[in-house]
C-alpha atoms as a PDB file:
ATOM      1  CA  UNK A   1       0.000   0.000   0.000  1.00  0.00           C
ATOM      2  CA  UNK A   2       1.055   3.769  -0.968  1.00  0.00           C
ATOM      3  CA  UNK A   3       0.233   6.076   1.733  1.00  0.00           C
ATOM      4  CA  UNK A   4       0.438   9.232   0.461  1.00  0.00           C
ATOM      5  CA  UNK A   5       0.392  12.469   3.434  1.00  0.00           C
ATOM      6  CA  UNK A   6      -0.110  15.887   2.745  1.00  0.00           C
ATOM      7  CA  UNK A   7       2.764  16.563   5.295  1.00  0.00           C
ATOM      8  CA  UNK A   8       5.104  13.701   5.054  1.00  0.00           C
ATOM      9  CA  UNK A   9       4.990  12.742   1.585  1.00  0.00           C
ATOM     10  CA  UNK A  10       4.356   9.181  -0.297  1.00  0.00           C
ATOM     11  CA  UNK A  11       5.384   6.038   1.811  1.00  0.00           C
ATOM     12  CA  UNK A  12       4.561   2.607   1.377  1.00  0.00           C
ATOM     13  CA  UNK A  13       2.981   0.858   4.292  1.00  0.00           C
ATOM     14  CA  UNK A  14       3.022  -3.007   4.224  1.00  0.00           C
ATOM     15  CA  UNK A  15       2.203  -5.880   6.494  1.00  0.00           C
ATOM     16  CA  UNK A  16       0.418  -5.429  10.325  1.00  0.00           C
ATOM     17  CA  UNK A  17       0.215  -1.996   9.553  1.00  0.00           C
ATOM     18  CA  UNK A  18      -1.610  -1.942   5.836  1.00  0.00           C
ATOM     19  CA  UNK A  19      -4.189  -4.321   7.649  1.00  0.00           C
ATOM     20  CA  UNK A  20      -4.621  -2.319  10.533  1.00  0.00           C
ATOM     21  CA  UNK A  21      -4.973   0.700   8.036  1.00  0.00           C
ATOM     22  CA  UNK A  22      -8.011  -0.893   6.249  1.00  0.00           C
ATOM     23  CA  UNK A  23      -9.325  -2.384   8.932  1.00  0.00           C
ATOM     24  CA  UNK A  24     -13.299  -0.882   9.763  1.00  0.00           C
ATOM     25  CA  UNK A  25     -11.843   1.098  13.130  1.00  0.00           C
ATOM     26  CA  UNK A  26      -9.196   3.172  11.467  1.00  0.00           C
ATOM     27  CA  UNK A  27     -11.242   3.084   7.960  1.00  0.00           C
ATOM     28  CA  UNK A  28     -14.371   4.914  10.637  1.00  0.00           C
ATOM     29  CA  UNK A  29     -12.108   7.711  11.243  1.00  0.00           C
ATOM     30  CA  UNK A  30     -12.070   9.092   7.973  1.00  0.00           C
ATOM     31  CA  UNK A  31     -15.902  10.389   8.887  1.00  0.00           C
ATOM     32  CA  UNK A  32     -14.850  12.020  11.854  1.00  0.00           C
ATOM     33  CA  UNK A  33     -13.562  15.605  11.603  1.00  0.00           C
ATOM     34  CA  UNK A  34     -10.247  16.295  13.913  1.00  0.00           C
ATOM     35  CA  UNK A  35     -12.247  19.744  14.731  1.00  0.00           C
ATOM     36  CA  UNK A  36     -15.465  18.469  16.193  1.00  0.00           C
ATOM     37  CA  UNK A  37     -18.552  20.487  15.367  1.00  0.00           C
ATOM     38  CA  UNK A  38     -15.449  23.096  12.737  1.00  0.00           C
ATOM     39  CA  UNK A  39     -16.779  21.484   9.521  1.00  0.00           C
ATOM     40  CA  UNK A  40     -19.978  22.052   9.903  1.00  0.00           C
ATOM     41  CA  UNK A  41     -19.649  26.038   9.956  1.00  0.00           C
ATOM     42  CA  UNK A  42     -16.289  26.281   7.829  1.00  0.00           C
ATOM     43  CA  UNK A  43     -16.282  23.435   5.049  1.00  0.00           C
ATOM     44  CA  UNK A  44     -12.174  24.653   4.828  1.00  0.00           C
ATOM     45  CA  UNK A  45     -12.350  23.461   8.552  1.00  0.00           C
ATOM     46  CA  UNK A  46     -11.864  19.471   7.202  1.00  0.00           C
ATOM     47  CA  UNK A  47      -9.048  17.166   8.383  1.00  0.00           C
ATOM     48  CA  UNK A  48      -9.962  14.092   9.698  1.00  0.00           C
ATOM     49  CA  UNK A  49      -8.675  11.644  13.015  1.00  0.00           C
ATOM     50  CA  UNK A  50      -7.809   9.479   9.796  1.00  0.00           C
ATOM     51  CA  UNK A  51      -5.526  11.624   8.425  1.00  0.00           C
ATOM     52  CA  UNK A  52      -3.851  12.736  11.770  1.00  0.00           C
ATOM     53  CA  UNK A  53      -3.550   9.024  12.587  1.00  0.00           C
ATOM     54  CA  UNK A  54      -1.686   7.866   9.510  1.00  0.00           C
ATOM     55  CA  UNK A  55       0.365  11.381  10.631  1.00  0.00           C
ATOM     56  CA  UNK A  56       1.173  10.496  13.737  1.00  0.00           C
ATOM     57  CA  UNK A  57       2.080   6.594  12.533  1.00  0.00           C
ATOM     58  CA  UNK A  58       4.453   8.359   9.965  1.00  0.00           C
ATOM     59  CA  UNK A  59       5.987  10.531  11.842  1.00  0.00           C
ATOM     60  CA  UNK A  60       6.807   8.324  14.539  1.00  0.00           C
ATOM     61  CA  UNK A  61       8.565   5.823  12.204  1.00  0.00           C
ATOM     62  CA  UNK A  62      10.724   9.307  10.707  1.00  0.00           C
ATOM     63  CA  UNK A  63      11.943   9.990  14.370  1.00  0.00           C
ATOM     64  CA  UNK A  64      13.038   6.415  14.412  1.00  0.00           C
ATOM     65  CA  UNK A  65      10.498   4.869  16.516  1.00  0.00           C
ATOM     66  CA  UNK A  66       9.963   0.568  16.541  1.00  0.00           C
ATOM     67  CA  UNK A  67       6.795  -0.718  14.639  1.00  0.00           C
ATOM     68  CA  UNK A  68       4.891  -1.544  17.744  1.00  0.00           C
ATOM     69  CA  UNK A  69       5.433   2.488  18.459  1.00  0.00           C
ATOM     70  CA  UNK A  70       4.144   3.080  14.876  1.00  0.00           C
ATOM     71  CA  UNK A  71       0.808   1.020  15.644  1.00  0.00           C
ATOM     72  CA  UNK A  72       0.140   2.343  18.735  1.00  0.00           C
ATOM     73  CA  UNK A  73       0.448   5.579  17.202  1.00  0.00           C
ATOM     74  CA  UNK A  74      -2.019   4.461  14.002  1.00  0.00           C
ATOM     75  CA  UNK A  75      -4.851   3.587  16.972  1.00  0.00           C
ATOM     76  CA  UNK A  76      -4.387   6.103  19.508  1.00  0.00           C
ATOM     77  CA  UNK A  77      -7.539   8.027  18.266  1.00  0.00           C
ATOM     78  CA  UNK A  78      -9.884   4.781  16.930  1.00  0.00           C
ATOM     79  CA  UNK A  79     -12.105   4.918  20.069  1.00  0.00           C
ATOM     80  CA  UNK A  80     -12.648   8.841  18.963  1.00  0.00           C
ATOM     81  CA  UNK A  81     -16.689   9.377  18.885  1.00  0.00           C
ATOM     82  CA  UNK A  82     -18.407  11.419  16.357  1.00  0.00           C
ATOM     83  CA  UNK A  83     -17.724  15.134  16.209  1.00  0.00           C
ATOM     84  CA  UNK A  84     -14.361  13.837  18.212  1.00  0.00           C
ATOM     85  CA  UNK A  85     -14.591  16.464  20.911  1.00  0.00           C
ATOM     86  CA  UNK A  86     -17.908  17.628  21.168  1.00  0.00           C
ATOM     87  CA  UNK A  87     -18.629  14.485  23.227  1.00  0.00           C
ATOM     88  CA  UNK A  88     -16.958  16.123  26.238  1.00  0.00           C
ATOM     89  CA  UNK A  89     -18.440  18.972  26.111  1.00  0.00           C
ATOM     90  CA  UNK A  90     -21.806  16.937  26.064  1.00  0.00           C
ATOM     91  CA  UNK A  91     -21.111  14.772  29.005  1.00  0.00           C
ATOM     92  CA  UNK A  92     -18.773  17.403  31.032  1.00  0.00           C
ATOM     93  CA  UNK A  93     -15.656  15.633  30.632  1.00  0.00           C
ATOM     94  CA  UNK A  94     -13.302  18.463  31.947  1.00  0.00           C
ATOM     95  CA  UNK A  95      -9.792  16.671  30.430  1.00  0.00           C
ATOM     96  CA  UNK A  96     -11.380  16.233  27.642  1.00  0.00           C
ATOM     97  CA  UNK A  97     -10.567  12.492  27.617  1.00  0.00           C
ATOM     98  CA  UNK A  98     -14.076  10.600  26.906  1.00  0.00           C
ATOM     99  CA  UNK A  99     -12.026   8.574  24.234  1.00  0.00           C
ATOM    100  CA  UNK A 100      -9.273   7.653  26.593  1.00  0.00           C
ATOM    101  CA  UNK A 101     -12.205   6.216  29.021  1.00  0.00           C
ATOM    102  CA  UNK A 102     -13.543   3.363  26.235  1.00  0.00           C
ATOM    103  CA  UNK A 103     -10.460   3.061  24.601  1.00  0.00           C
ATOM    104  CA  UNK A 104      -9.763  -0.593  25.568  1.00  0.00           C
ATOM    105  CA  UNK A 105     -14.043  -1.116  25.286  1.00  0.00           C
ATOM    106  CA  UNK A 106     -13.593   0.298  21.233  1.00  0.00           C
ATOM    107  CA  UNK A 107     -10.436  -1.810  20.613  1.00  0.00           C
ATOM    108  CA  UNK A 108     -11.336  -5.115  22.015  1.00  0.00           C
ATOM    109  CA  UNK A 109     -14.680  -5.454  20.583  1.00  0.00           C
ATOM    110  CA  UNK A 110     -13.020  -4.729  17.106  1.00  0.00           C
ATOM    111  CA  UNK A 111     -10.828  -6.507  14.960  1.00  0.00           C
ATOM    112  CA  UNK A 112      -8.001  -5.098  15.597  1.00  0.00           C
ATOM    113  CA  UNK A 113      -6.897  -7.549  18.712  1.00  0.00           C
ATOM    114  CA  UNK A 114      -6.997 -10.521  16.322  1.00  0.00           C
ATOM    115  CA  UNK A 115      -5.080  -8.418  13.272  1.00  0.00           C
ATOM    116  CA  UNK A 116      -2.191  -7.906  16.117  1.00  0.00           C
ATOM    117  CA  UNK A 117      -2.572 -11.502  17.228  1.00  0.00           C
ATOM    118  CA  UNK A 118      -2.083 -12.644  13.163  1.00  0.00           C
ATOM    119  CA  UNK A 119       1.401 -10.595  13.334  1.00  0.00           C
ATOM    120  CA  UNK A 120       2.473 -12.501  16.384  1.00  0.00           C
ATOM    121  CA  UNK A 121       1.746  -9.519  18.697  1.00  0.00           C
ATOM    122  CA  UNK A 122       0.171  -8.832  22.324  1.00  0.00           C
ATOM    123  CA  UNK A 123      -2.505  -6.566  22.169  1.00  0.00           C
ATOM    124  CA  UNK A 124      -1.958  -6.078  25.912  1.00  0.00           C
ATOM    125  CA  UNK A 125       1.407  -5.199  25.255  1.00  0.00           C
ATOM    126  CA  UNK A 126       1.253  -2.234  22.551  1.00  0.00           C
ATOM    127  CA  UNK A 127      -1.973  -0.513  23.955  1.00  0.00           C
ATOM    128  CA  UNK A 128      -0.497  -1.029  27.938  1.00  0.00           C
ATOM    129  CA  UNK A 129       3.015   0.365  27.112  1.00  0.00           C
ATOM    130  CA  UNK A 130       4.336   3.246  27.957  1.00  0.00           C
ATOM    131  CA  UNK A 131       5.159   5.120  23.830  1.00  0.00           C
ATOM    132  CA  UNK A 132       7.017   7.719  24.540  1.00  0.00           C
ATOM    133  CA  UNK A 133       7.680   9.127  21.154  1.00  0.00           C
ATOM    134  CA  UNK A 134       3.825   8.875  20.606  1.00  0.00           C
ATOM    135  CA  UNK A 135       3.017  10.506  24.177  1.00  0.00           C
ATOM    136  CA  UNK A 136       4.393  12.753  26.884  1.00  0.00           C
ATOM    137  CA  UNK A 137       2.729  14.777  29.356  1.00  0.00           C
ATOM    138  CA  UNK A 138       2.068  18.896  28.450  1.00  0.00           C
ATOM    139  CA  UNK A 139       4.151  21.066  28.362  1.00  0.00           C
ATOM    140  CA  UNK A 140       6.823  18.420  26.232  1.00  0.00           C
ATOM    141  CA  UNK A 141       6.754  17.435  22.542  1.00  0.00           C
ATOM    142  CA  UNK A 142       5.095  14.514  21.377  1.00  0.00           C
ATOM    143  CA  UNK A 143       4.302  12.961  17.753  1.00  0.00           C
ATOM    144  CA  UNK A 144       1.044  13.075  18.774  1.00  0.00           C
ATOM    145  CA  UNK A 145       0.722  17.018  19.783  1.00  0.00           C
ATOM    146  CA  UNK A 146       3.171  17.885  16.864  1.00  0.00           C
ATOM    147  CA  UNK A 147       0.946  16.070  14.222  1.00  0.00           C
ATOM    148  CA  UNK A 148      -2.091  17.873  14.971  1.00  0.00           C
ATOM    149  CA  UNK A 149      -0.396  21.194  15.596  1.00  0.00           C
ATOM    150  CA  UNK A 150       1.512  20.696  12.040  1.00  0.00           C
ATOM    151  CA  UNK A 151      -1.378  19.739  10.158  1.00  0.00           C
ATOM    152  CA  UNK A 152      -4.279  21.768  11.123  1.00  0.00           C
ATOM    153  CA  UNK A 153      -1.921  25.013  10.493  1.00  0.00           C
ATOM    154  CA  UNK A 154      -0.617  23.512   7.107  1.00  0.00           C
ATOM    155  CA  UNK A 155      -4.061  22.835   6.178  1.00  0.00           C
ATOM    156  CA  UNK A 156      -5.364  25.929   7.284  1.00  0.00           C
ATOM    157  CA  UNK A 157      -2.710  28.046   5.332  1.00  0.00           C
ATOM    158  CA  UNK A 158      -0.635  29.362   8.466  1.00  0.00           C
ATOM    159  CA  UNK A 159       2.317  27.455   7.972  1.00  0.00           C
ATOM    160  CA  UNK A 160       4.609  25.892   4.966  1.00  0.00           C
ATOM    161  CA  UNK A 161       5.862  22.913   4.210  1.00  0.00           C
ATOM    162  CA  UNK A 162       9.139  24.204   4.373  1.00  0.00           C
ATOM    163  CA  UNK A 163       8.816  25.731   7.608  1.00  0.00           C
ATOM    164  CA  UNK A 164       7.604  22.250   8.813  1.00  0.00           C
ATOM    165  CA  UNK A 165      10.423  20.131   7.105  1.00  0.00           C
ATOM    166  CA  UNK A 166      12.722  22.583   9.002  1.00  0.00           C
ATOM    167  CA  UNK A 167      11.104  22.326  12.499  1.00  0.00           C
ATOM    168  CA  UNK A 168      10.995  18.732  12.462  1.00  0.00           C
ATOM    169  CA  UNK A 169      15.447  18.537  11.276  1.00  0.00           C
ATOM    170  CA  UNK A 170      16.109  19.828  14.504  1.00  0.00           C
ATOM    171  CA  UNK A 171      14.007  17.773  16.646  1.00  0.00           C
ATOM    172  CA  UNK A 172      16.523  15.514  18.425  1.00  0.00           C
ATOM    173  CA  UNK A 173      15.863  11.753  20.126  1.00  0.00           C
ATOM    174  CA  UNK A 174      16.874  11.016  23.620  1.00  0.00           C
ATOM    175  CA  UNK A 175      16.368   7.927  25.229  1.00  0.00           C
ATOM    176  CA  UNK A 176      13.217   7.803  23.221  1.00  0.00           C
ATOM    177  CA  UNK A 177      11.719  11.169  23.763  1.00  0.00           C
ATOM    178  CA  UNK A 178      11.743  14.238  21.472  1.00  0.00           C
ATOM    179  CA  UNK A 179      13.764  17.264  21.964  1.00  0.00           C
ATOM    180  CA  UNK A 180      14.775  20.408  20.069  1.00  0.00           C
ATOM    181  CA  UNK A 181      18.457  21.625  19.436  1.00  0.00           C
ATOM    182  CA  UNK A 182      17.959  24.766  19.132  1.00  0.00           C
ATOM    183  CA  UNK A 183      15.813  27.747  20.368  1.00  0.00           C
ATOM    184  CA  UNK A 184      14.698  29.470  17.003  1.00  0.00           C
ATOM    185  CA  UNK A 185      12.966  25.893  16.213  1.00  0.00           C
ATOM    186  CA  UNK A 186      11.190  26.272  19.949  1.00  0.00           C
ATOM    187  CA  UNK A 187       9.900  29.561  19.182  1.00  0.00           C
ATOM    188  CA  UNK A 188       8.451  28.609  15.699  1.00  0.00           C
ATOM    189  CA  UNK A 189       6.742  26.101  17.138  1.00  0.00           C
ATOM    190  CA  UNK A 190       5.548  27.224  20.040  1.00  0.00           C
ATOM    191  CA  UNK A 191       3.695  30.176  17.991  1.00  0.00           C
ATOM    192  CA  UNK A 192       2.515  27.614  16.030  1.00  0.00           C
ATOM    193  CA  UNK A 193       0.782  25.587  18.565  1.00  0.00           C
ATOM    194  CA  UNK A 194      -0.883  28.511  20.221  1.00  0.00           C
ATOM    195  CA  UNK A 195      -2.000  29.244  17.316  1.00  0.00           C
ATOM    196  CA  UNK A 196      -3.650  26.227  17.109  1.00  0.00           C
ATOM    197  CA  UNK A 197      -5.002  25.474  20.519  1.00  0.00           C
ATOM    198  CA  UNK A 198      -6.237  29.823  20.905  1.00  0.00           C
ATOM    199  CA  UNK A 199      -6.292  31.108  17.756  1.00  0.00           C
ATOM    200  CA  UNK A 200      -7.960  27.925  15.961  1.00  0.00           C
ATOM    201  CA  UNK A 201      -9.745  26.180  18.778  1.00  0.00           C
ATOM    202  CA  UNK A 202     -10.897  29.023  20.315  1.00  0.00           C
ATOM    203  CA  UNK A 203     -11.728  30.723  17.685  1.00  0.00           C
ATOM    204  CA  UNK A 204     -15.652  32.307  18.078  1.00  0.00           C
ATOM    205  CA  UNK A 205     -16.702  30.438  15.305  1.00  0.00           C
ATOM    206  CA  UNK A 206     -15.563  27.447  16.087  1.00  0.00           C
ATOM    207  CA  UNK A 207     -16.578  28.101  20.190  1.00  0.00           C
ATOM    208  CA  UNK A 208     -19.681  28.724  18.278  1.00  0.00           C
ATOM    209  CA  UNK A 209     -20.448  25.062  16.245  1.00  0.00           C
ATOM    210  CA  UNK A 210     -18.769  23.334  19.764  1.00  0.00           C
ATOM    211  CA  UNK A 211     -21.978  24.831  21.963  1.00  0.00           C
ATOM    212  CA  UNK A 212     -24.247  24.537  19.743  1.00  0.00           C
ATOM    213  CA  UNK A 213     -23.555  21.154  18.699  1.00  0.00           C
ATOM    214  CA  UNK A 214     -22.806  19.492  22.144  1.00  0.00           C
ATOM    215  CA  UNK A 215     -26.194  21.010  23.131  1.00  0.00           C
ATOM    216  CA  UNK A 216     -28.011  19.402  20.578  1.00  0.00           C
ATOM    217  CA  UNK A 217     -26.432  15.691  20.929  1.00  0.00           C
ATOM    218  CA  UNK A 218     -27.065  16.586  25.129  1.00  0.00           C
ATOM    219  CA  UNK A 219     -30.586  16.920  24.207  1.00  0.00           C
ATOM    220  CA  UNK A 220     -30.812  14.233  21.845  1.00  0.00           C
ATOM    221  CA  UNK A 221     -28.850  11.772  24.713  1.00  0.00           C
ATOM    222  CA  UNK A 222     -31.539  13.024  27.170  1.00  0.00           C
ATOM    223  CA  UNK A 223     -34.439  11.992  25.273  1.00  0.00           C
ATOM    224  CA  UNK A 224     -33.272   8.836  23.824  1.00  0.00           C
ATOM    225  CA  UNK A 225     -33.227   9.716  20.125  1.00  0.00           C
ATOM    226  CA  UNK A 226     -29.742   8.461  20.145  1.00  0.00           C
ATOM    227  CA  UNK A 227     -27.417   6.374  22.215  1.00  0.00           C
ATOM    228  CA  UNK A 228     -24.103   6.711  22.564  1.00  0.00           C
ATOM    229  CA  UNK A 229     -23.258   3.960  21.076  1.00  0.00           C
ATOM    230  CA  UNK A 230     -24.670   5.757  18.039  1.00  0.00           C
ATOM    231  CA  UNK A 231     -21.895   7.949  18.513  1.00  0.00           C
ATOM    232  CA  UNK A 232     -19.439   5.449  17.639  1.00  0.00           C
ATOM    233  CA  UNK A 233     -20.395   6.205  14.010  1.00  0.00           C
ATOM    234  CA  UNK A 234     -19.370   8.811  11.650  1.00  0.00           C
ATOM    235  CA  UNK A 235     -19.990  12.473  11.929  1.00  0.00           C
ATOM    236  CA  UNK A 236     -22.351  12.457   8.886  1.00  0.00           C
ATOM    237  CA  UNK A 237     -24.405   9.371  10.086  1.00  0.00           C
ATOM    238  CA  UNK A 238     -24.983  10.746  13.383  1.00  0.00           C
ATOM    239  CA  UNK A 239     -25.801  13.910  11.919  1.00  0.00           C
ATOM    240  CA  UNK A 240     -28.501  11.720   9.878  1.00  0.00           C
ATOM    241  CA  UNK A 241     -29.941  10.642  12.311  1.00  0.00           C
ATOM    242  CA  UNK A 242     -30.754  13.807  14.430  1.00  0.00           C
ATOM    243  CA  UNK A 243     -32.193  15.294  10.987  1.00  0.00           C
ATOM    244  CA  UNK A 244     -34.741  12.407  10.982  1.00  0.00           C
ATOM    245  CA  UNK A 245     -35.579  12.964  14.448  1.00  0.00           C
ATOM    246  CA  UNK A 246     -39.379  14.628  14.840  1.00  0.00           C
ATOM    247  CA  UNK A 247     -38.153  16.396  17.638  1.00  0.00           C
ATOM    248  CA  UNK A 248     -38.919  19.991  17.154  1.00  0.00           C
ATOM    249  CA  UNK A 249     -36.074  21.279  20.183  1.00  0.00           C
ATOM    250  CA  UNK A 250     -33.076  19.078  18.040  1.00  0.00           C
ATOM    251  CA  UNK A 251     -34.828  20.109  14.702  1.00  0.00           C
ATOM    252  CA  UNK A 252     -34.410  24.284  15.985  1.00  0.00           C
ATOM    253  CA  UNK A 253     -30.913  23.185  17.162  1.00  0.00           C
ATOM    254  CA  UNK A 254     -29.589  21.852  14.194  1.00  0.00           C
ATOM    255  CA  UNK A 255     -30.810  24.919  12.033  1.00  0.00           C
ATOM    256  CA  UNK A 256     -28.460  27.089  14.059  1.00  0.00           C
ATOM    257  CA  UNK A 257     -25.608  25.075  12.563  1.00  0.00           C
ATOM    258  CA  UNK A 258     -24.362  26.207   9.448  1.00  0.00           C
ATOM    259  CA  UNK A 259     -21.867  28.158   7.010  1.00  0.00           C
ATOM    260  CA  UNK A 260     -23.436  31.318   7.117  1.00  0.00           C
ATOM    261  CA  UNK A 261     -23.189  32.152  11.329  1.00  0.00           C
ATOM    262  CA  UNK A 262     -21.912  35.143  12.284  1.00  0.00           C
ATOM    263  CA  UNK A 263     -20.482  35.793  15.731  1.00  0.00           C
ATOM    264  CA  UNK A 264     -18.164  38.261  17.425  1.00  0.00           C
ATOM    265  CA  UNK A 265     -15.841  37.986  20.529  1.00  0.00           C
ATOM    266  CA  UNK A 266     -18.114  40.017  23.236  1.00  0.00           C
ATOM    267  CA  UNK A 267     -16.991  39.959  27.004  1.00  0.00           C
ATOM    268  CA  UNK A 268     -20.137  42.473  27.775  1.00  0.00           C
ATOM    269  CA  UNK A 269     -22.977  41.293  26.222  1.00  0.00           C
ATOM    270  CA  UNK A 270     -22.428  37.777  25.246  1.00  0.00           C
ATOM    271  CA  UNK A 271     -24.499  35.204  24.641  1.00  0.00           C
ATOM    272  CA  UNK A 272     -22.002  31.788  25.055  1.00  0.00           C
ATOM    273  CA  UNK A 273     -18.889  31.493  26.998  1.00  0.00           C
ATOM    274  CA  UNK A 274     -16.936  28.599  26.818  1.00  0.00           C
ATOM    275  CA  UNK A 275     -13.765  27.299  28.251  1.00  0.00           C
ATOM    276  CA  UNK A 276     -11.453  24.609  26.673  1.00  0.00           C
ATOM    277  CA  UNK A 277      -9.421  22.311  28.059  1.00  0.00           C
ATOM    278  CA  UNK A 278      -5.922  24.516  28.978  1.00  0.00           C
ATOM    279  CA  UNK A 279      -3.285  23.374  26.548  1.00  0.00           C
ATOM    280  CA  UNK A 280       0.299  24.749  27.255  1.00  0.00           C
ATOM    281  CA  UNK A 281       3.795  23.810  25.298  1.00  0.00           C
ATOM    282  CA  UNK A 282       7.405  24.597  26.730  1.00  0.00           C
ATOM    283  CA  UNK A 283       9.553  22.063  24.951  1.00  0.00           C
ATOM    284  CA  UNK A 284      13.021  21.629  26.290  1.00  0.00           C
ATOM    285  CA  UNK A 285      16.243  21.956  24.476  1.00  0.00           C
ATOM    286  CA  UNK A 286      19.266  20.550  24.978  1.00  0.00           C
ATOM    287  CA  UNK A 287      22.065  22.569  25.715  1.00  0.00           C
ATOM    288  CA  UNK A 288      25.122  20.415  25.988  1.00  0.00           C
ATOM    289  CA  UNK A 289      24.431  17.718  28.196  1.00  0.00           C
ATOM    290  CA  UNK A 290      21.786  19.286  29.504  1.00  0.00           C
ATOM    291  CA  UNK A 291      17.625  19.788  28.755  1.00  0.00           C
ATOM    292  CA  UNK A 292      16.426  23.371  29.481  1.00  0.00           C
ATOM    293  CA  UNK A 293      12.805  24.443  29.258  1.00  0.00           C
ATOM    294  CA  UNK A 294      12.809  27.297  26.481  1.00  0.00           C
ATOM    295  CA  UNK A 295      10.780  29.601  27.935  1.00  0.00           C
ATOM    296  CA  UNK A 296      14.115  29.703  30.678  1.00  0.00           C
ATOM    297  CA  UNK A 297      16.032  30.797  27.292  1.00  0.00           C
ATOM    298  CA  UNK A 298      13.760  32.748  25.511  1.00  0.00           C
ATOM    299  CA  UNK A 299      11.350  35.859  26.499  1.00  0.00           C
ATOM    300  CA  UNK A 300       9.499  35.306  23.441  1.00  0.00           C
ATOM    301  CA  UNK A 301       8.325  31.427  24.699  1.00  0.00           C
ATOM    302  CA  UNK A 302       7.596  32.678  27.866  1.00  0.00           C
ATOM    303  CA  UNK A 303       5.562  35.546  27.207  1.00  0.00           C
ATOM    304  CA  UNK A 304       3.855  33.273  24.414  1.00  0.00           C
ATOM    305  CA  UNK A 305       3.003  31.235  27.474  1.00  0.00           C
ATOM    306  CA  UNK A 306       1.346  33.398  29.733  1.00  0.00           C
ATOM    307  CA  UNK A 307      -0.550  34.837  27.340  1.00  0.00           C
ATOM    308  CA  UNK A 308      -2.021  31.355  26.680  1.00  0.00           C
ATOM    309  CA  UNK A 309      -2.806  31.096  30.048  1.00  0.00           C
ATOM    310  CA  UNK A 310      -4.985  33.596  30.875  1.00  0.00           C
ATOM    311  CA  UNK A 311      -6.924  33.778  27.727  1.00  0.00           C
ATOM    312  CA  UNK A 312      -7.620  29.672  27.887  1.00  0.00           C
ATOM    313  CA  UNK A 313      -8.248  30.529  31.314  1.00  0.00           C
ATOM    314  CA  UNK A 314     -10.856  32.999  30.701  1.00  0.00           C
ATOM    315  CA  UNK A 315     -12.249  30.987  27.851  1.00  0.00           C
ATOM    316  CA  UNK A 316     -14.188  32.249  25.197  1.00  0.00           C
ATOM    317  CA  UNK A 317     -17.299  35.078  25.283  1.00  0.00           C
ATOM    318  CA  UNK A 318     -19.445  35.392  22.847  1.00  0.00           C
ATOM    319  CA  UNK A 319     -21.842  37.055  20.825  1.00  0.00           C
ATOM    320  CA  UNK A 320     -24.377  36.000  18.100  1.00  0.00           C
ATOM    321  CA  UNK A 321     -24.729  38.149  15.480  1.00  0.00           C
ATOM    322  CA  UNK A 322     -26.799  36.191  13.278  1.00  0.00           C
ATOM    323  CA  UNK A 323     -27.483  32.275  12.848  1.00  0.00           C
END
């Protein structure tokens, strides 16, 4: 198989790993958008937990990482619900981390365990492990946190290829974890995630489709017109089914999601305000022998930082202009 990645170029993909590709988990994630409710109010707004899972597969493989690594990064987001996010929103999941909770649930009652048992590996043994190429805790890199950053903004026009090709040839691998070598490469991407997690996910449009959308499938839950085991679907059948619902509160819902919305940032007279999960990034660079957080190097980084803070902190106000 020729995988070919809008970031990473063509690759071909053989054995444990094409099977896993085409296998009905990962094949689902192509109908579920990586922004949650960001589609359905800005078409442009389209990458999928497909693409950032063959991303974060390839990427882990360039920074070296073993092919068990490289399939645990492939699956990391299969047990990802419809509308990916929303979900938490819906059922007040304040880490954000509803997918984390039925991981194991998703994988085991898939096909996945006996694709891994075919290739002479322990299912126990790549999703219990500890990847640490695929995952470290905020604020430190991770394939996983660089993917999305990378390919939302390269989708979305903010950053180049080249700028990306550069950031990644000075990311540096110690004892398994990635590090930068250099401070200039911090600073890029440090901008570029906060762009990403304020400027993108906190956009008000995007707020916007979030609250709308979680309080439609909320109401939906409530009154049993889906489960949530419907929301192990795709985005688009999920959204069928609401739009054959009779229910006239869903049916007034979903008309207020659409390409046309207009909203404004309003901390006076708003009508939503929402807060997202706080998402911070001080990678460390080595310096010698040593690993030094950059914001202790740069001003820029640290500044970057706070700045973060207290507008994720204060989360996102709101006013409808017209829907």
């Amino acid at each position: 198989m020729i995988v070919l990645d809008s970031i990473y170029g063509e690759h071909i993909v053989e054995g444990v790993l094409e099977e896993l590709i085409v296998s009905k988990p990962v094949q689902r994630l192509k109908g579920i958008h990586q922004g949650g409710a960001s589609y359905l109010v800005n078409e442009k707004w389209d990458v999928t937990r497909f693409d950032h899972s063959i991303g974060v597969m390839l990427l882990i493989k360039a920074l070296g990482g073993s092919l068990e690594e490289q399939i645990a990064g492939l699956l990391h987001d299969v047990s990802h619900t419809a509308f990916s996010h929303v979900i938490d929103f819906v059922l007040d999941c304040k880490d954000e981390d509803y997918h984390e909770k039925i991981y194991d649930q998703v994988i085991m009652e898939s096909e996945i365990p006996f694709i891994l048992k075919e290739y002479g590996y322990d299912c126990k043994v790549i999703f219990q492990s500890k990847w640490e190429l695929l995952e470290q805790p905020a604020p430190e890199l991770c394939a996983d946190r660089i993917d999305y950053t990378l390919r939302d903004m390269y989708q979305y026009g903010h950053i180049t290829r080249e700028s990306v090709n550069e950031f990644l040839d000075h990311g540096i691998i110690i004892n398994g974890r990635m590090y930068l070598d250099n401070i200039e490469s911090a600073e890029w991407f440090v901008k570029t995630y906060y762009s990403e997690v304020i400027d993108f996910f906190m956009n008000p449009l995007n707020i916007y489709g979030y609250d709308i959308l979680a309080k439609t499938l909320k109401v939906a839950l409530a009154k049993k017109l889906i489960s949530l085991d419907d929301l192990l679907s795709t985005d688009e059948e999920v959204m069928s089914l609401l739009s054959f619902t009779e229910d006239h509160e869903v049916q007034n819902l979903l008309k207020r999601i659409h390409g046309n919305v207009k909203v404004k940032e309003d901390q006076v007279e708003y009508d939503i305000h929402r807060k997202n999960k706080i998402r911070l990034i001080d990678p460390s660079i080595i310096q010698g022998t040593q690993l030094v957080r950059a914001s202790s190097l740069s001003e820029k980084v640290k500044k970057m930082g706070i700045e973060a803070y207290k507008k994720a902190s204060k989360g996102m106000y709101l006013k409808v202009i017209s829907d």
